[in-house]
Protein backbone atom coordinates (compact mmCIF):
# COMPACT_ATOMS: atom_id res chain seq x y z
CA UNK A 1 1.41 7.92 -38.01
CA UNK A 2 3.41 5.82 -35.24
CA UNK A 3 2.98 8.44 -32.53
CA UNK A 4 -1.03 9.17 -33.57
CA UNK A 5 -1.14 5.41 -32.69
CA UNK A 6 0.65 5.93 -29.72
CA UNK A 7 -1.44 8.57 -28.39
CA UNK A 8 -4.94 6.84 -29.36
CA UNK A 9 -3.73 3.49 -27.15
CA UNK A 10 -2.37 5.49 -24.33
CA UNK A 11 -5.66 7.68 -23.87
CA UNK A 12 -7.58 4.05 -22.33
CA UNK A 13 -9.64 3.81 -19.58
CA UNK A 14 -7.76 2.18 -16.95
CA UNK A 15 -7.11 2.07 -12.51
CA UNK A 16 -4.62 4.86 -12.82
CA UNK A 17 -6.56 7.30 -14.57
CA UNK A 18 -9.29 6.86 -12.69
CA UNK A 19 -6.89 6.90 -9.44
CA UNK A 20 -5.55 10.24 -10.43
CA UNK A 21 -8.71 11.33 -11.69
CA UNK A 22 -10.53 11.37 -8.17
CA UNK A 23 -7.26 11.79 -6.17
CA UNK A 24 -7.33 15.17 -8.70
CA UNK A 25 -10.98 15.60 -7.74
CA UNK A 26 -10.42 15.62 -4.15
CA UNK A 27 -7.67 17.92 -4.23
CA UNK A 28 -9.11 20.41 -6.78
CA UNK A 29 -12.71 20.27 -4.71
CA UNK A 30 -10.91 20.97 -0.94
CA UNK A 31 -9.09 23.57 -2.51
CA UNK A 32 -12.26 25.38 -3.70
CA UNK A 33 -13.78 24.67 -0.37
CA UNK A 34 -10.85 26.20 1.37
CA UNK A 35 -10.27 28.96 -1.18
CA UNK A 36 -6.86 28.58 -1.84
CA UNK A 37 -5.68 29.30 -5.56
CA UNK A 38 -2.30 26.92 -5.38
CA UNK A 39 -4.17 24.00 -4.43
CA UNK A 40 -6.70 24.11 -7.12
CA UNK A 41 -4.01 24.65 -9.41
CA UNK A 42 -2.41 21.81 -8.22
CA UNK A 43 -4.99 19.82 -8.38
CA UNK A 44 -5.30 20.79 -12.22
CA UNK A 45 -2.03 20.12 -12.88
CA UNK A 46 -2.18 16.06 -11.55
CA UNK A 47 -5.47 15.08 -13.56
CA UNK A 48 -4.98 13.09 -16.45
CA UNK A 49 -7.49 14.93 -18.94
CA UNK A 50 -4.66 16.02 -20.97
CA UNK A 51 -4.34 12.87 -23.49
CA UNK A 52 -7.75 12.26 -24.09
CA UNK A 53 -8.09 16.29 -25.18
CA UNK A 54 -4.90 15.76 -27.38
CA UNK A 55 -6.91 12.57 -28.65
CA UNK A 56 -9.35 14.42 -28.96
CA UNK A 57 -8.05 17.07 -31.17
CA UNK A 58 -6.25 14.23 -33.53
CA UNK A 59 -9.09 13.24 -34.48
CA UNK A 60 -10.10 15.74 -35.36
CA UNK A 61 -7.46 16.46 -37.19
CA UNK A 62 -7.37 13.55 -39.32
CA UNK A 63 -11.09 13.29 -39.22
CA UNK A 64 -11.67 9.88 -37.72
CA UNK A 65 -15.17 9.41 -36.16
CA UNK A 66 -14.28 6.31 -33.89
CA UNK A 67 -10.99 8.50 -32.07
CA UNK A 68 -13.49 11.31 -31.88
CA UNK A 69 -16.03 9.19 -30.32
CA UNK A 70 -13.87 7.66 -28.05
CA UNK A 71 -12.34 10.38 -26.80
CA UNK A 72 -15.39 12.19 -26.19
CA UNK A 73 -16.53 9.48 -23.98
CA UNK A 74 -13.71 9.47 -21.97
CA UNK A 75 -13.62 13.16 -21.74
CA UNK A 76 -17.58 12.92 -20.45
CA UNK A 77 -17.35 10.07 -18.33
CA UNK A 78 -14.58 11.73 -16.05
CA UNK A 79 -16.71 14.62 -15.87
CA UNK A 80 -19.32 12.60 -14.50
CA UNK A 81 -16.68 10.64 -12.21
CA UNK A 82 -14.88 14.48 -11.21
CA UNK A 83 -18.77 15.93 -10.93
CA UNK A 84 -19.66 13.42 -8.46
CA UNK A 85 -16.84 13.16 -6.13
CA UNK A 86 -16.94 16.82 -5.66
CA UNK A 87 -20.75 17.06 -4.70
CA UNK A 88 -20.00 13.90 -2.33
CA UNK A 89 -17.43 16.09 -1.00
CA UNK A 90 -19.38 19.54 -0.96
């Protein structure tokens, strides 16, 4: 159970994730504006969205409603943070 606790505390809401999550946003959105393939791969490969998915899937796993709940908001709120920088952008 050490590393489910682990990955629960690391999937937080902090400046680095939401650093990398626009910085991933920008990239991800010129890339579609430019058309290039690499470069919105690229830009899917640098967003942090893969821990709170992983969370995500833990719980439910082990069927816990509060690391289901909390992932899902994270998981929303950067699409609301990644939706909005790239119609700023567009």
């Amino acid at each position: 159970m050490r590393v489910a606790s682990e990955l629960i505390e690391s999937s937080r809401l902090d400046a680095d994730f939401y650093l990398m999550l626009i910085l991933s946003a920008v990239v991800v959105t010129l890339g579609l504006i430019v058309g290039s393939t690499a470069v919105v791969i690229g830009g899917m490969l640098i967003t942090p969205l893969l821990t709170p998915i992983l969370t995500l899937a833990l719980g439910l796993v082990i069927a816990d409603k509060t690391v289901i709940w909390h992932s899902v908001k994270i998981i929303l709120r950067s699409l609301g943070i990644i939706l909005g920088v790239a119609v700023i952008l567009g």
